[in-house]
N, C-alpha and C. Protein backbone atom coordinates (compact mmCIF):
# COMPACT_ATOMS: atom_id res chain seq x y z
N UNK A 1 -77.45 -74.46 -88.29
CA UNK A 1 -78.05 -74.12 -87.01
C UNK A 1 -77.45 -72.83 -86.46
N UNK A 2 -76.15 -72.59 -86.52
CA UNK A 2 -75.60 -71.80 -85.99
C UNK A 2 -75.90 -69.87 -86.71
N UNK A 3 -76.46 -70.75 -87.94
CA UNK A 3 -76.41 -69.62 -88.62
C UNK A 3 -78.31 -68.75 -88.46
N UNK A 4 -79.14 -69.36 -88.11
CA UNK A 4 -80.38 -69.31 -87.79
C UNK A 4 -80.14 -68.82 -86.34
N UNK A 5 -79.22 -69.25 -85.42
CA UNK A 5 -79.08 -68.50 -84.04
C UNK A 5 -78.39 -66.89 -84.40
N UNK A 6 -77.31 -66.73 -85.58
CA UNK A 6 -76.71 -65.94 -85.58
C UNK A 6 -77.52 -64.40 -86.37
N UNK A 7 -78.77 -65.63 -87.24
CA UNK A 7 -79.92 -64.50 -87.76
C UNK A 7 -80.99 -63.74 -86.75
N UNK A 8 -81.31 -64.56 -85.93
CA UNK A 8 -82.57 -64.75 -85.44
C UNK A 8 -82.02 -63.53 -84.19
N UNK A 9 -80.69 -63.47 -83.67
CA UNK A 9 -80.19 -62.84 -82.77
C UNK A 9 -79.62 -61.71 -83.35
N UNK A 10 -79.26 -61.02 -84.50
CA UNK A 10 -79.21 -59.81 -84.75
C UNK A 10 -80.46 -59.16 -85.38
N UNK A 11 -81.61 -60.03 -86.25
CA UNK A 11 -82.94 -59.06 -86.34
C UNK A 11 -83.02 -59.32 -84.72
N UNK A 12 -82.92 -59.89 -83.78
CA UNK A 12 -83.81 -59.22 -82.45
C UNK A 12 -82.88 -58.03 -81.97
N UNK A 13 -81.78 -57.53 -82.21
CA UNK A 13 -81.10 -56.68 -81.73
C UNK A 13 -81.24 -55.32 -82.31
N UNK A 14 -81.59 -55.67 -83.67
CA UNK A 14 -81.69 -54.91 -84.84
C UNK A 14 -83.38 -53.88 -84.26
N UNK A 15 -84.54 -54.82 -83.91
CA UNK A 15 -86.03 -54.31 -84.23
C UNK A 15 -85.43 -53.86 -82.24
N UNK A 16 -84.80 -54.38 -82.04
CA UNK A 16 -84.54 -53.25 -80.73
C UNK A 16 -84.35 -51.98 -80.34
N UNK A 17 -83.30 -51.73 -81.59
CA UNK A 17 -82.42 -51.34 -81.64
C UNK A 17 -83.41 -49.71 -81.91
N UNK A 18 -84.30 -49.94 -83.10
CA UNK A 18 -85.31 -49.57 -83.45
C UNK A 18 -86.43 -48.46 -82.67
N UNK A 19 -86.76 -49.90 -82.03
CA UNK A 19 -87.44 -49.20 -80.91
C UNK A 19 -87.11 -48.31 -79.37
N UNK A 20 -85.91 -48.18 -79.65
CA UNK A 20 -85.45 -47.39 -78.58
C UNK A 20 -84.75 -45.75 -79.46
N UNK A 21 -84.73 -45.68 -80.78
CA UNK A 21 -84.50 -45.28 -81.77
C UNK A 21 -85.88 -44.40 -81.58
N UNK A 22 -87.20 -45.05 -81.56
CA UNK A 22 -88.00 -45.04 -81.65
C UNK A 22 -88.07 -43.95 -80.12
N UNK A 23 -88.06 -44.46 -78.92
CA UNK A 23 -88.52 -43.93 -77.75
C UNK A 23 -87.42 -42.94 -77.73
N UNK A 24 -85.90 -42.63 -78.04
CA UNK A 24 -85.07 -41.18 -78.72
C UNK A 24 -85.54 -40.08 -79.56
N UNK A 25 -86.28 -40.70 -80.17
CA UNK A 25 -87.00 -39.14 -81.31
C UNK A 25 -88.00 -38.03 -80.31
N UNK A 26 -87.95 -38.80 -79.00
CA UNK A 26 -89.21 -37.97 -78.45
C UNK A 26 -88.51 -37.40 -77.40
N UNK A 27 -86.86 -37.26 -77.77
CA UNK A 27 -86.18 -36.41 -76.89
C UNK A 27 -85.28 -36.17 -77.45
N UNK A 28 -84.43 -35.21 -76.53
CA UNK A 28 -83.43 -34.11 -77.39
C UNK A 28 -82.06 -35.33 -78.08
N UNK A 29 -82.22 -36.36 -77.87
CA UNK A 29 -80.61 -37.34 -78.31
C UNK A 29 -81.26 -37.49 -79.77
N UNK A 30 -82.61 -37.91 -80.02
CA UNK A 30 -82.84 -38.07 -81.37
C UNK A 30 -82.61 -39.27 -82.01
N UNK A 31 -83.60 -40.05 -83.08
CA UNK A 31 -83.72 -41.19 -83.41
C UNK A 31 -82.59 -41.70 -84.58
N UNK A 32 -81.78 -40.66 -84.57
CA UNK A 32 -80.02 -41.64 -85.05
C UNK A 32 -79.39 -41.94 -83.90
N UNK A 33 -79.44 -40.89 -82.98
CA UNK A 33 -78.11 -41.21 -82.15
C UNK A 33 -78.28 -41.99 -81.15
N UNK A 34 -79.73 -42.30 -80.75
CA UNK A 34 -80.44 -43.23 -80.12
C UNK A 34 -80.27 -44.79 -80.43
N UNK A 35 -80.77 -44.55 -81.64
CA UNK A 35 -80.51 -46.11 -82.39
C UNK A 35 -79.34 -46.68 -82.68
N UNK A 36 -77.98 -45.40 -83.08
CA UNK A 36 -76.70 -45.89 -83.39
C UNK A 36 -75.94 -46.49 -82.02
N UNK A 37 -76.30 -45.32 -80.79
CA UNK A 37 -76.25 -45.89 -79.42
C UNK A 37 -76.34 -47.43 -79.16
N UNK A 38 -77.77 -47.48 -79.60
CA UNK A 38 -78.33 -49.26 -78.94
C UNK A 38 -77.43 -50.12 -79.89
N UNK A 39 -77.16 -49.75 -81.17
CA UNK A 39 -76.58 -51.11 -82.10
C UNK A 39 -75.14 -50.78 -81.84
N UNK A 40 -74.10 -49.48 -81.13
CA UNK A 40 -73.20 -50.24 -80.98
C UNK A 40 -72.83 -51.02 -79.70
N UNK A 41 -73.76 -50.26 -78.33
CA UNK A 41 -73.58 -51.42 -77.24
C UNK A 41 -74.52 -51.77 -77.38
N UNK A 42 -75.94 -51.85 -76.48
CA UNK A 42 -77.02 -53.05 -76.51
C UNK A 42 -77.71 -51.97 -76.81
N UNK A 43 -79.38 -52.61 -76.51
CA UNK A 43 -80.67 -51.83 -76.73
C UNK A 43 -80.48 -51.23 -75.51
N UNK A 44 -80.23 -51.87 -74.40
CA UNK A 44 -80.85 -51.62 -73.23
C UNK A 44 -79.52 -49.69 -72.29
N UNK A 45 -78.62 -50.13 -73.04
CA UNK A 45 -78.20 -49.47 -72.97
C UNK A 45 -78.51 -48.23 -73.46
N UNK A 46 -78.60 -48.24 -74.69
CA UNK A 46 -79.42 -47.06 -75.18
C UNK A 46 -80.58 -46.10 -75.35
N UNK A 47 -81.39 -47.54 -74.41
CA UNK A 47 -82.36 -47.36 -73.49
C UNK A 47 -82.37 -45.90 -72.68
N UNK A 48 -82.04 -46.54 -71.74
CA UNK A 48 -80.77 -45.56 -70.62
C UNK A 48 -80.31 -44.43 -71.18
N UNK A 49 -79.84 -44.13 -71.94
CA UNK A 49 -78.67 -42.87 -72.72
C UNK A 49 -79.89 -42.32 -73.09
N UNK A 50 -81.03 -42.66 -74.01
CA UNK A 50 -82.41 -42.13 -74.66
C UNK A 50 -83.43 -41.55 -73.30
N UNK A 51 -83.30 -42.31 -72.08
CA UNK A 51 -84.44 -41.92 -71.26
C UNK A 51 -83.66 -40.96 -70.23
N UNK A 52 -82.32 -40.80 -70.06
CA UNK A 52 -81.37 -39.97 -69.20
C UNK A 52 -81.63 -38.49 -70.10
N UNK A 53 -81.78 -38.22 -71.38
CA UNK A 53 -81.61 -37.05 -71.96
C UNK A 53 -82.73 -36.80 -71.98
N UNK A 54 -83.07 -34.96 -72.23
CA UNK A 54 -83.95 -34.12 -71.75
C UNK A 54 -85.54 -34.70 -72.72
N UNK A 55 -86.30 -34.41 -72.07
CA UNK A 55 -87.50 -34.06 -73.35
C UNK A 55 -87.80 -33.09 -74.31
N UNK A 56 -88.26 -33.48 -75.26
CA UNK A 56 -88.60 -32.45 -75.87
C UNK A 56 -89.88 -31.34 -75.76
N UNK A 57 -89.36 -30.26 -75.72
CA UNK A 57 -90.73 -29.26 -75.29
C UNK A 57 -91.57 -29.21 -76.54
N UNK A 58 -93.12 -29.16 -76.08
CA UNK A 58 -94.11 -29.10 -76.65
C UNK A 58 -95.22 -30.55 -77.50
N UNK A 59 -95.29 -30.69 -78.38
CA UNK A 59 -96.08 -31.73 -78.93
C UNK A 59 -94.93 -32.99 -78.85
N UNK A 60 -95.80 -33.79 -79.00
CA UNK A 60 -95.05 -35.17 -79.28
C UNK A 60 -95.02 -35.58 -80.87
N UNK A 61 -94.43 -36.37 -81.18
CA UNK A 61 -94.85 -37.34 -82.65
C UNK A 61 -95.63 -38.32 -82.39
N UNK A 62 -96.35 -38.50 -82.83
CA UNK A 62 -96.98 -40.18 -82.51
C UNK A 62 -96.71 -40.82 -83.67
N UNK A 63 -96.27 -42.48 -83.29
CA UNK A 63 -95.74 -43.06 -84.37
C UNK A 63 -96.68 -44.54 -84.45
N UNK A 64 -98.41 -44.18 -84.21
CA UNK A 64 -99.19 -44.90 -84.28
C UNK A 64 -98.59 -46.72 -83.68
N UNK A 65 -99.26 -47.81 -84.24
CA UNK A 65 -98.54 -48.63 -83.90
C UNK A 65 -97.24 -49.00 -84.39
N UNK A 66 -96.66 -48.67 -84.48
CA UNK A 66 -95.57 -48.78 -85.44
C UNK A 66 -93.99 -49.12 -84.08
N UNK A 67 -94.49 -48.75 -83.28
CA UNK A 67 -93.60 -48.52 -82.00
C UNK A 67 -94.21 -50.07 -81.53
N UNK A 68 -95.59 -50.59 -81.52
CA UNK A 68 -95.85 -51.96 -80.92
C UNK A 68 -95.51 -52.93 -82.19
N UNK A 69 -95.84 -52.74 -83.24
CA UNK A 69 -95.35 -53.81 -84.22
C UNK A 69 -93.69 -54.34 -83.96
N UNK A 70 -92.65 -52.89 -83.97
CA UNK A 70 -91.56 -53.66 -83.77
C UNK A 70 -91.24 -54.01 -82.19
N UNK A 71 -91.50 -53.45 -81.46
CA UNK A 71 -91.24 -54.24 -80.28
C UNK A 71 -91.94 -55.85 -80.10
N UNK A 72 -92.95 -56.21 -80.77
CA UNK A 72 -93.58 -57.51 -80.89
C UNK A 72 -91.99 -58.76 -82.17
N UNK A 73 -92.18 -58.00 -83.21
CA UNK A 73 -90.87 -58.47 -83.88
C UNK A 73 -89.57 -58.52 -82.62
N UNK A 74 -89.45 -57.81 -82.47
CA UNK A 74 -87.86 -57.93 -81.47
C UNK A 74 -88.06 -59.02 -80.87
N UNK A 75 -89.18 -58.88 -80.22
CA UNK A 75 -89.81 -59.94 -79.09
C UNK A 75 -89.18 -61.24 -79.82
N UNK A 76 -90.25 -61.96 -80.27
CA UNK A 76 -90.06 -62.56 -81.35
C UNK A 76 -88.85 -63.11 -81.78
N UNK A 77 -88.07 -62.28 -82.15
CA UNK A 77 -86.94 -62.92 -82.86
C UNK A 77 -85.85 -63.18 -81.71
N UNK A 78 -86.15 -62.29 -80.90
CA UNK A 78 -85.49 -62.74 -79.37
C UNK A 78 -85.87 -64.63 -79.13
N UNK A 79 -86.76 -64.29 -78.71
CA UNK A 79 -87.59 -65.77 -78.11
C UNK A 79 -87.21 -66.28 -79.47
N UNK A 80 -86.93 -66.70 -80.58
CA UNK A 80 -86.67 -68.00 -81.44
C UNK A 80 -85.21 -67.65 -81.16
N UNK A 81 -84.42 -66.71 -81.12
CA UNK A 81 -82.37 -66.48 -80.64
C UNK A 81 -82.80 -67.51 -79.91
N UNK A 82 -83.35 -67.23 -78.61
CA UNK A 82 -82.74 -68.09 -76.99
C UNK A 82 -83.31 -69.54 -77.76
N UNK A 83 -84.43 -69.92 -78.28
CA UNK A 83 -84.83 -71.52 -77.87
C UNK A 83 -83.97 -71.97 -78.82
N UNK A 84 -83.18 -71.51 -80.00
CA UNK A 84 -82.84 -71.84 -80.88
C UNK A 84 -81.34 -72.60 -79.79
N UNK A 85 -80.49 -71.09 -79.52
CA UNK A 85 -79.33 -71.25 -78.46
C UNK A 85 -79.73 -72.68 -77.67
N UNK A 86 -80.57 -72.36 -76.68
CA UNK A 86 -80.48 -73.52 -75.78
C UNK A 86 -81.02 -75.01 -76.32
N UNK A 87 -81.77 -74.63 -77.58
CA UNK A 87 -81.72 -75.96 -78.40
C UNK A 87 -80.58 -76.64 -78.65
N UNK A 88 -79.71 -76.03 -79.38
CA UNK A 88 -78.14 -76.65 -79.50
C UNK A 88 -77.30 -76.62 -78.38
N UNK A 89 -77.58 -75.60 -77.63
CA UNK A 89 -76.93 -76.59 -76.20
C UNK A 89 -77.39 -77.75 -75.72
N UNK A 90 -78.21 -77.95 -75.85
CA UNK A 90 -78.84 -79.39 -75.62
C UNK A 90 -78.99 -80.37 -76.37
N UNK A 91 -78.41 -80.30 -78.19
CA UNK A 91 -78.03 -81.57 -78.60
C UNK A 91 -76.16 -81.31 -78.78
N UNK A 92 -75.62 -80.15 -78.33
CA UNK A 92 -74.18 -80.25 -78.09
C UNK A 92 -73.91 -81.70 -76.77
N UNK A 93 -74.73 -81.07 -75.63
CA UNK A 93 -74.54 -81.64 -74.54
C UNK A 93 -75.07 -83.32 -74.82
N UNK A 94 -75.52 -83.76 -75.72
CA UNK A 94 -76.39 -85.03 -75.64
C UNK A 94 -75.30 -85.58 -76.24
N UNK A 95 -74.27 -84.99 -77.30
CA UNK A 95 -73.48 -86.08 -77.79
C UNK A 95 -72.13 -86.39 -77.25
């Protein structure tokens, strides 16, 4: 069990991690330092660090759906982390 919480909660950190990786390429920090950002503190953090730095002048990239596929995965593997977590808190607590 522990080990399905311990999977399920780094791919969601991981396709996060990704997608903010993802929303960095379309500014001057760039989709390593963006992504290395989010995986060594959080996503959300790197969030932040990716949307604080400048834009980039002129065209964009478009990265078709590819930006909604993994944010749906993150999703995802998020929501089975938590029910998984509060699943075993709740047969910890029952015995």
């Amino acid at each position: 069990m522990t080990f399905l919480i311990l999977l399920f909660g780094l791919l969601g950190g991981c396709f996060l991690s990704v997608l903010v990786g993802i929303v960095g390429s379309r500014r001057r920090i760039g989709f390593g330092w963006a992504f290395l950002l989010s995986l060594l503190f959080t996503p959300l953090v790197g969030l932040l660090i990716a949307l604080v730095s400048d834009p980039l002048p002129g065209g964009a990239t478009r990265w078709g759906c590819l930006g909604f596929v993994v944010a749906l995965l993150g999703i995802v593997c998020l929501a089975i982390f938590l029910v998984l977590l509060l699943a075993g808190g709740a047969v910890l607590a029952a015995i």
